[in-house]
Protein backbone atom coordinates (compact mmCIF):
# COMPACT_ATOMS: atom_id res chain seq x y z
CA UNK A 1 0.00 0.00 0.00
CA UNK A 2 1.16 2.96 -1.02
CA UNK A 3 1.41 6.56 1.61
CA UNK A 4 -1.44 8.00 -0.20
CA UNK A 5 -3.37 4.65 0.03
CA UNK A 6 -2.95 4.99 3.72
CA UNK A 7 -3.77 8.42 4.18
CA UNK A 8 -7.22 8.00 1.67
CA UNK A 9 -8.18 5.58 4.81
CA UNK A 10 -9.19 7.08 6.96
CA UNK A 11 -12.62 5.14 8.28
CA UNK A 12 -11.24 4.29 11.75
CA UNK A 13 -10.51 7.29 12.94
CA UNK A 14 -12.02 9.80 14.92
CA UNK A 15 -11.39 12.69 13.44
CA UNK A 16 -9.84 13.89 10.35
CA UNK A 17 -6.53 14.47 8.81
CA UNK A 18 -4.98 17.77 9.14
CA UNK A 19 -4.81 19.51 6.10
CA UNK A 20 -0.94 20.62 6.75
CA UNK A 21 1.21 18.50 4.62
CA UNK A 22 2.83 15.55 6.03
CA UNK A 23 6.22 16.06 7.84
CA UNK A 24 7.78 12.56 8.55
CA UNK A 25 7.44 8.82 7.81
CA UNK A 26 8.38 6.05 10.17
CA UNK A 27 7.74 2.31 10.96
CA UNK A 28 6.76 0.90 14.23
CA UNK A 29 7.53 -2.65 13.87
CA UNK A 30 7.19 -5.96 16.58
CA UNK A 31 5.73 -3.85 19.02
CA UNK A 32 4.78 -5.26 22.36
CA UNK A 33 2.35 -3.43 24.68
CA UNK A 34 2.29 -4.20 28.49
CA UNK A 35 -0.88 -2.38 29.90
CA UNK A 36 -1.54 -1.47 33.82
CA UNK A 37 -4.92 -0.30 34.75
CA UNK A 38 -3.72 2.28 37.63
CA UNK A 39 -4.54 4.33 40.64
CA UNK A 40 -5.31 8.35 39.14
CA UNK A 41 -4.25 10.14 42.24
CA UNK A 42 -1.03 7.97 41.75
CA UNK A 43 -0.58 9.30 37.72
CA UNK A 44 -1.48 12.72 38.60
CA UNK A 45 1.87 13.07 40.16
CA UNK A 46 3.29 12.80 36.23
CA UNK A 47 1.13 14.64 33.85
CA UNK A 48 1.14 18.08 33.62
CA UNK A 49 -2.23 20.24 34.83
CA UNK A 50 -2.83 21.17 31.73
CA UNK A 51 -3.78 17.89 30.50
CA UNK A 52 -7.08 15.39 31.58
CA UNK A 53 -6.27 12.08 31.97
CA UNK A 54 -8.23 10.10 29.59
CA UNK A 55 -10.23 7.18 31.27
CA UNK A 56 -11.70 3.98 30.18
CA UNK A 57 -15.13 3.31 32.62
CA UNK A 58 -13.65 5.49 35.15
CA UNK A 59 -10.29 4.35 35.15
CA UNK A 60 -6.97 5.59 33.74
CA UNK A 61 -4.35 3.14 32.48
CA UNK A 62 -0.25 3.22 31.71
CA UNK A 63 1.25 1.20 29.09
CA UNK A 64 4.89 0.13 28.09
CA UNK A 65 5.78 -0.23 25.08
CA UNK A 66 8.96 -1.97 23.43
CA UNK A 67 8.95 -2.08 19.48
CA UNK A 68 11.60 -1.43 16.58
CA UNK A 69 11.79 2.08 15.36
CA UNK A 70 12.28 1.79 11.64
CA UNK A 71 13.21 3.54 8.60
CA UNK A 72 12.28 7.32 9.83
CA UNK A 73 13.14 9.89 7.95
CA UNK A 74 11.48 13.57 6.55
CA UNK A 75 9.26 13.87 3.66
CA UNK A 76 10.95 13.60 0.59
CA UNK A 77 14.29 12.17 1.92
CA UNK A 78 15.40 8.78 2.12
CA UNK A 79 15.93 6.64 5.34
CA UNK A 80 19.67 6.92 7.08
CA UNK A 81 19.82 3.00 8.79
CA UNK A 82 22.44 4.43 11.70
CA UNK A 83 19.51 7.40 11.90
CA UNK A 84 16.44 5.85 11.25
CA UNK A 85 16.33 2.39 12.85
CA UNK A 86 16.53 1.45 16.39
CA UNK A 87 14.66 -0.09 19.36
CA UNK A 88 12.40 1.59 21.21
CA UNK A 89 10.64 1.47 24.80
CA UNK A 90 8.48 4.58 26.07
CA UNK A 91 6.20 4.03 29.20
CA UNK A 92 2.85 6.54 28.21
CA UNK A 93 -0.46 7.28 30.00
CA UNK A 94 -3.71 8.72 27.99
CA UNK A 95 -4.99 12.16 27.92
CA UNK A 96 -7.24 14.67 26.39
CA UNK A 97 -6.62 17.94 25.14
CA UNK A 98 -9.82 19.92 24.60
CA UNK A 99 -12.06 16.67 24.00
CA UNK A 100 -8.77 14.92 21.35
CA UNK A 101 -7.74 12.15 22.97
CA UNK A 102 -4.25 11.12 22.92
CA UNK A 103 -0.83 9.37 24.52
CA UNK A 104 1.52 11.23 26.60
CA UNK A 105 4.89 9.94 27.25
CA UNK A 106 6.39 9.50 30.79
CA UNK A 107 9.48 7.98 29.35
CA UNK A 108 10.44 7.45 26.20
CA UNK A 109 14.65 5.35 25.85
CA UNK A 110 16.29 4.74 22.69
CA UNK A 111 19.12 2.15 21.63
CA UNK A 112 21.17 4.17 19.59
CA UNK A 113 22.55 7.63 21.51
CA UNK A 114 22.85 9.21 18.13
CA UNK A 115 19.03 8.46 17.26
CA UNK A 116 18.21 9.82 20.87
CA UNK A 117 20.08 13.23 20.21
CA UNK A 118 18.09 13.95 17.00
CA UNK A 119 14.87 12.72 17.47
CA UNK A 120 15.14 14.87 21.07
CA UNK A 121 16.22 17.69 19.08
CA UNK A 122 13.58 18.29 16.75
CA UNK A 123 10.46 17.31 18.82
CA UNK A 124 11.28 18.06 22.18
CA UNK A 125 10.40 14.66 23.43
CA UNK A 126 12.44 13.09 26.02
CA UNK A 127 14.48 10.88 25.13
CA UNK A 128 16.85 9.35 26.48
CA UNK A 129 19.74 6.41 25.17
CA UNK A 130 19.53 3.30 27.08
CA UNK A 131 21.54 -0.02 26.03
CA UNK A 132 18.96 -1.94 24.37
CA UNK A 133 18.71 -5.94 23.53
CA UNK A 134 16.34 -7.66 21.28
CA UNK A 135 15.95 -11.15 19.98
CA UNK A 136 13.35 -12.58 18.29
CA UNK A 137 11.35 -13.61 21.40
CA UNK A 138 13.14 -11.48 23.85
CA UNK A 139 14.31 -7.32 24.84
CA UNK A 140 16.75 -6.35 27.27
CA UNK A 141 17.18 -3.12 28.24
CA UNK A 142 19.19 -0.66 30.89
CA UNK A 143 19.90 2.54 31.92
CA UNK A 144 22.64 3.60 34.09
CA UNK A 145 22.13 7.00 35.07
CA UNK A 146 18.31 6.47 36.02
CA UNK A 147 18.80 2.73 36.99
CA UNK A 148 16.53 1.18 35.16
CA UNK A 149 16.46 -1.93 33.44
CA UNK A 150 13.72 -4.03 32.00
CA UNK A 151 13.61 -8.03 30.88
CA UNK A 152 10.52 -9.41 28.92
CA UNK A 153 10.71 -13.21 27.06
CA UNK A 154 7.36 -13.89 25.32
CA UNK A 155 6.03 -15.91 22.84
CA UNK A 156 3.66 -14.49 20.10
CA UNK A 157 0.07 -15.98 19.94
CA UNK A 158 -2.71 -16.16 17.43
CA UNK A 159 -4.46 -13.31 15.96
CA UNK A 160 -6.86 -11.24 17.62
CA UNK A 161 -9.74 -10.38 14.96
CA UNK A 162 -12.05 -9.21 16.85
CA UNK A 163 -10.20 -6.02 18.95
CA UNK A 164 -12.55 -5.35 22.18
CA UNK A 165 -13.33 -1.87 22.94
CA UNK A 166 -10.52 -1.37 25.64
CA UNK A 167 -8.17 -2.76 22.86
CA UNK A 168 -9.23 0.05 20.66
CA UNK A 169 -8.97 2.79 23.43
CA UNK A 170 -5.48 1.53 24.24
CA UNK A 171 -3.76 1.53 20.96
CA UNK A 172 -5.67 3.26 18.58
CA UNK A 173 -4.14 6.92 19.53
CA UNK A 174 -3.88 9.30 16.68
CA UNK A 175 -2.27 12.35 18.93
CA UNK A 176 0.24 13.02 21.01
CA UNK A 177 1.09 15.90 23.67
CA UNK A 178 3.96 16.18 25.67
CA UNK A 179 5.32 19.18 27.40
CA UNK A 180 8.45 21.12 26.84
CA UNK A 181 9.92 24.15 28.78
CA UNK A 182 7.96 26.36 27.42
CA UNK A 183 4.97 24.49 25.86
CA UNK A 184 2.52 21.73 25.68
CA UNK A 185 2.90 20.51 21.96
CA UNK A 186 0.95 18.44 19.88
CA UNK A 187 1.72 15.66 17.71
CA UNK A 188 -0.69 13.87 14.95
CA UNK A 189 -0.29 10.83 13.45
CA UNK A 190 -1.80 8.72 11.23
CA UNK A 191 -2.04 4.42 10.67
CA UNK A 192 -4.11 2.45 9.41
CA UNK A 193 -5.60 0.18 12.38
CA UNK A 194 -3.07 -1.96 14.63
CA UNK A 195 -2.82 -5.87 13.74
CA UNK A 196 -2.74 -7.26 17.03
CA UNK A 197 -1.80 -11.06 18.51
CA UNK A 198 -1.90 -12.63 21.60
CA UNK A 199 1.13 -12.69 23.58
CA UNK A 200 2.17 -14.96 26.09
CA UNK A 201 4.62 -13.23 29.10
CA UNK A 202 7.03 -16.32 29.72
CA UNK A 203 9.19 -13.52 32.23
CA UNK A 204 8.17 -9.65 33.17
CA UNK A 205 11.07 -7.99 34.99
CA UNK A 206 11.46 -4.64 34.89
CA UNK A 207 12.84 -1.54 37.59
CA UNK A 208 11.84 2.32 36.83
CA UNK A 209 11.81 3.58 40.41
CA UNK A 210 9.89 6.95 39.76
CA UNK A 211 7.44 5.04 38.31
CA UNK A 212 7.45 1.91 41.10
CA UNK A 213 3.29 2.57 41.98
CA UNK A 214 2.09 2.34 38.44
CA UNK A 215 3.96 -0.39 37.02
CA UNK A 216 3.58 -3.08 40.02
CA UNK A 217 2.41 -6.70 38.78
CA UNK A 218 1.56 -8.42 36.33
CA UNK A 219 -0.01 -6.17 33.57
CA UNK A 220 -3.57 -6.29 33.33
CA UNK A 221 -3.91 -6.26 29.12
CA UNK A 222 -1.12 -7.43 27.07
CA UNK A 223 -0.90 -7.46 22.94
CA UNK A 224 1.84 -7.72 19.98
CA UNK A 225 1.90 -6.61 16.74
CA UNK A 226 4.01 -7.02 13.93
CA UNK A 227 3.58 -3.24 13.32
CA UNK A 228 2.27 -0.03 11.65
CA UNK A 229 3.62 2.43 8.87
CA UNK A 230 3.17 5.67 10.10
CA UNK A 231 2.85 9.64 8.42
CA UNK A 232 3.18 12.30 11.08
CA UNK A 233 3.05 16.15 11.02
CA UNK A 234 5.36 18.51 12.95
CA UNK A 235 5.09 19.72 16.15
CA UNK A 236 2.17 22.09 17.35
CA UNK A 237 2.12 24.00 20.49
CA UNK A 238 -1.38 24.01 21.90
CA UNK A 239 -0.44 26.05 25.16
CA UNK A 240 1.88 28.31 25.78
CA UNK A 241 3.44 27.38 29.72
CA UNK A 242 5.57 30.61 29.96
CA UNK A 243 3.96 33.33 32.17
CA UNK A 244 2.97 36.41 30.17
């Protein structure tokens, strides 16, 4: 299929394009999402005022999510491999920004310092390099100066046809907002709809202190997919955070 294919389809989503250009393509590929229904009072504590916490029947969930960053690049330029593809793991929440719901990152780590640098550069979003390993049924990952670290093995399951409502709610996210010194910017994307598999958790280990409260347990929803092609636009700043 074909970029304009994908943005001509448009059915599944809840509200339309924008009618800006296109900035940047990118591939989110064997993506595994670990989902923790969680305490609000507790995430308050890590999204900014500014922002409502989306909910799901009166509830507000966190999600981490390890997948392979590939083949990024701007409109109109070709991929750079060193650039363009690396592993990815960003722990996110869901919000709403005047009624558009969205993802907000609390973390976002990269496994190639490089990548980190410029993707941190041009969006703001913050990330950070931590040493990443991934097999084919397995991702390592660490951080020294935050001391975290993370182990999942899994096996991949059958296809899920039928996506339940809370599947939809939790991966079918066509915004992003994330806050910056000076800003709360927005981010829109477009995909067609996630394919999504079981997945079986053989081993879950995983530290990120800061985070300890919300990511206790065994996850309460788990998925895979072998991955989305993605178009983005640029960065948007909804509200301005500096004082007049």
């Amino acid at each position: 299929m074909t970029i304009q294919e994908i943005l001509n389809t448009t059915n599944h989503r809840p509200w339309e394009i924008p009618n800006q250009g296109w900035k940047f393509y990118q591939e989110w590929n064997n993506a595994i999402f670990l989902h923790w229904q969680v305490d609000i009072e507790e995430l308050k504590r890590f999204v900014p005022d500014q922002l409502e916490i989306d909910l799901y029947e009166g509830k507000p969930w966190v999600s981490v999510v390890a997948f392979t960053m590939e083949k990024i690049r701007p409109k109109n330029f070709p991929s750079f491999p060193p650039i363009s593809n690396f592993d990815e793991i960003n722990i996110r929440t869901y919000v709403k920004q005047e009624d558009k719901s969205g993802v907000y990152f609390l973390s976002i780590e990269g496994g190639t310092n490089l990548s980190c640098k410029v993707a941190k550069g041009i969006s703001e979003l913050p990330y950070r390099f931590s040493t990443i390993k991934r097999t084919e049924n397995e991702i390592e990952s660490s951080n020294l100066e935050f001391n975290d670290w993370m182990h999942v093995v899994y096996q991949i399951g059958k296809e899920i046809k039928e996506k339940t409502e809370l599947d939809k709610w939790l991966i079918e996210r066509y915004a992003l907002y994330q806050d910056s010194k000076t800003a709360i910017n927005e981010f829109e994307i477009h995909h067609l709809q996630w394919p999504i598999n079981e997945i079986d958790i053989k081993t879950l280990e995983m530290n990120y202190q800061r985070f300890g409260k919300l990511l206790g347990g065994n996850p309460n929803k788990v998925h895979f997919s072998k991955g989305i092609r993605v178009i983005a636009w640029g960065k948007n700043k909804c509200q301005n955070l500096l004082m007049a």
